[in-house]
C-alpha atoms as a PDB file:
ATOM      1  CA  UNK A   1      94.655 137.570  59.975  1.00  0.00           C
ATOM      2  CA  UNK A   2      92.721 134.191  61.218  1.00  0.00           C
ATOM      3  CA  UNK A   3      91.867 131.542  59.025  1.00  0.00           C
ATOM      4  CA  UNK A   4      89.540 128.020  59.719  1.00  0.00           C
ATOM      5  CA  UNK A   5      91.290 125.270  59.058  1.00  0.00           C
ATOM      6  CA  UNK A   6      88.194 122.565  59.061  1.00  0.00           C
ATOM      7  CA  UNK A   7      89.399 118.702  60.666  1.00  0.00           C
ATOM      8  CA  UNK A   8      86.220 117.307  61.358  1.00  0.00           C
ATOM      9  CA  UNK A   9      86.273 114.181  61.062  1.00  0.00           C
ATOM     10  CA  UNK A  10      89.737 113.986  60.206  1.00  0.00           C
ATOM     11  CA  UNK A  11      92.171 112.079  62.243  1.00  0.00           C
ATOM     12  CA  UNK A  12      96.048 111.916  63.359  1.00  0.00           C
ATOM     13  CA  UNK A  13      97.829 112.578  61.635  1.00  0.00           C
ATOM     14  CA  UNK A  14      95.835 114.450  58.807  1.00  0.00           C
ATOM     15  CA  UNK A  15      95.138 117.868  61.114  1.00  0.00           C
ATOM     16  CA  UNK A  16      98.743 118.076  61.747  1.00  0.00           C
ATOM     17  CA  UNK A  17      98.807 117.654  57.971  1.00  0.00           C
ATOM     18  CA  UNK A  18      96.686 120.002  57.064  1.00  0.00           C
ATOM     19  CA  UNK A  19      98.076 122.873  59.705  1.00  0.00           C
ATOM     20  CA  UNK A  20     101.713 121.875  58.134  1.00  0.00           C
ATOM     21  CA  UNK A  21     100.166 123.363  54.144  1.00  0.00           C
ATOM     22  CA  UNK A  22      97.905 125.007  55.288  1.00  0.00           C
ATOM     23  CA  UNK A  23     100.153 128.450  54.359  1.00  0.00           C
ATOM     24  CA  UNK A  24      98.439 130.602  56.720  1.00  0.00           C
ATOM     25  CA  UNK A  25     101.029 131.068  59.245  1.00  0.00           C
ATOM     26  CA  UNK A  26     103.783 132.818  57.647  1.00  0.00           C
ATOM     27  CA  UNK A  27     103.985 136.346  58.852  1.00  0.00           C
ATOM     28  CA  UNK A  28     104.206 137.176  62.876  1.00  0.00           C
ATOM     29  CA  UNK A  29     100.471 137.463  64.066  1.00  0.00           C
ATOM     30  CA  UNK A  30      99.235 135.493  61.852  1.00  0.00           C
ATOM     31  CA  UNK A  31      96.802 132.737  63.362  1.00  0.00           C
ATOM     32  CA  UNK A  32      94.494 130.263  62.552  1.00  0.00           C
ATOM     33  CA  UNK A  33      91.569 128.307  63.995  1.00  0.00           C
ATOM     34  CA  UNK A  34      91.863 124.661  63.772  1.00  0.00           C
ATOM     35  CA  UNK A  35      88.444 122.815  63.994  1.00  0.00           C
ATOM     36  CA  UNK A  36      88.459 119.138  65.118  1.00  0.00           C
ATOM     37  CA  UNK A  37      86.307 116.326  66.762  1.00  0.00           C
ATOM     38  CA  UNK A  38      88.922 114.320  67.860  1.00  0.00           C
ATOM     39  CA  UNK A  39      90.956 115.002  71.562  1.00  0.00           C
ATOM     40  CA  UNK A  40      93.902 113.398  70.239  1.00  0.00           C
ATOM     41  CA  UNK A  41      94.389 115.940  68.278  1.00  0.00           C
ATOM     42  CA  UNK A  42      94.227 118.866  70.803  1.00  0.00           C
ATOM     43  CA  UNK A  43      97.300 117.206  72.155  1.00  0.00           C
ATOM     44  CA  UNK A  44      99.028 116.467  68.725  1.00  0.00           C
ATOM     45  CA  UNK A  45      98.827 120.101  67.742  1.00  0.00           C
ATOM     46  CA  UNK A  46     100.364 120.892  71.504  1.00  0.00           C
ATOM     47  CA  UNK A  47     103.422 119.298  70.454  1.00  0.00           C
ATOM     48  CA  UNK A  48     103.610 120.461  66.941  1.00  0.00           C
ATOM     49  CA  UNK A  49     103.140 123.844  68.116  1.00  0.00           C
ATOM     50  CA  UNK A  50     106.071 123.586  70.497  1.00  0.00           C
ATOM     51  CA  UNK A  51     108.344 121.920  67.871  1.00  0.00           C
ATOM     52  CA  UNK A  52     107.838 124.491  65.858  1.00  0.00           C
ATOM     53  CA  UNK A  53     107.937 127.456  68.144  1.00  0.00           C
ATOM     54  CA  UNK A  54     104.140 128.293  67.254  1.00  0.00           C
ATOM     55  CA  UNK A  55     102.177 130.109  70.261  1.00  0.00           C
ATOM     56  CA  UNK A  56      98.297 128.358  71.082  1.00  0.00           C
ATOM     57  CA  UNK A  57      96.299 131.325  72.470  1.00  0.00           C
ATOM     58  CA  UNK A  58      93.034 129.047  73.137  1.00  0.00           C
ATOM     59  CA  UNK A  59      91.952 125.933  73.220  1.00  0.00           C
ATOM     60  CA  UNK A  60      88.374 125.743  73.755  1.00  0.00           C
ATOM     61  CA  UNK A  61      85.310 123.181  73.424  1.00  0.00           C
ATOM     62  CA  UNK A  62      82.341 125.568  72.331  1.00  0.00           C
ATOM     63  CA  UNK A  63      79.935 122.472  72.228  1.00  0.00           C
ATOM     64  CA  UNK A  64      80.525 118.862  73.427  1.00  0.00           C
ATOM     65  CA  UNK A  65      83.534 116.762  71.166  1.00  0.00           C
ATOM     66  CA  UNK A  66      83.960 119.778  69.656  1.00  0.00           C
ATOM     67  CA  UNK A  67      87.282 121.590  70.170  1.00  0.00           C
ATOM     68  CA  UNK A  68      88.765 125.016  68.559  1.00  0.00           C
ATOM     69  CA  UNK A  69      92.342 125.430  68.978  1.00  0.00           C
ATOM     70  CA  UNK A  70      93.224 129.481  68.022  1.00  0.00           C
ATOM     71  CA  UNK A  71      97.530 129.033  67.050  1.00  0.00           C
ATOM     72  CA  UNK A  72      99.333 132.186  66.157  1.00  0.00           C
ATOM     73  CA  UNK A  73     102.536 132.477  64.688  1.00  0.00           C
ATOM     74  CA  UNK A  74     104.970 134.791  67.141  1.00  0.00           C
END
């Protein structure tokens, strides 16, 4: 099941934040779709990702400053 986790606007480390309570990752296949305007935190969520063995499927910019990152837990 995907959920939208909304960050615009937010920035470091409040996405992270927000992905950390978010809840929605706790059964394999889970994912969720974290929204943000800020590149710093495509690269933030990289390495939180990999800390916590989390799999990114996507990271896309669907309009300018605008990126969706699709994590899934494995």
């Amino acid at each position: 099941m995907e959920t939208e986790l909304d960050c615009l606007g937010d920035i470091c480390p409040l996405p992270i934040l927000k992905l950390q309570n978010s809840g929605n990752l706790q059964n394999s296949g889970d994912s969720i779709k974290l929204i943000t305007d800020h590149s710093c935190t495509v690269e933030s969520v990289r390495s939180y990702c990999k800390l916590n063995h989390l799999i990114i499927l996507d990271v896309f910019e669907p309009i300018n400053g605008v990126w969706e990152i699709i994590i899934q837990k494995p």
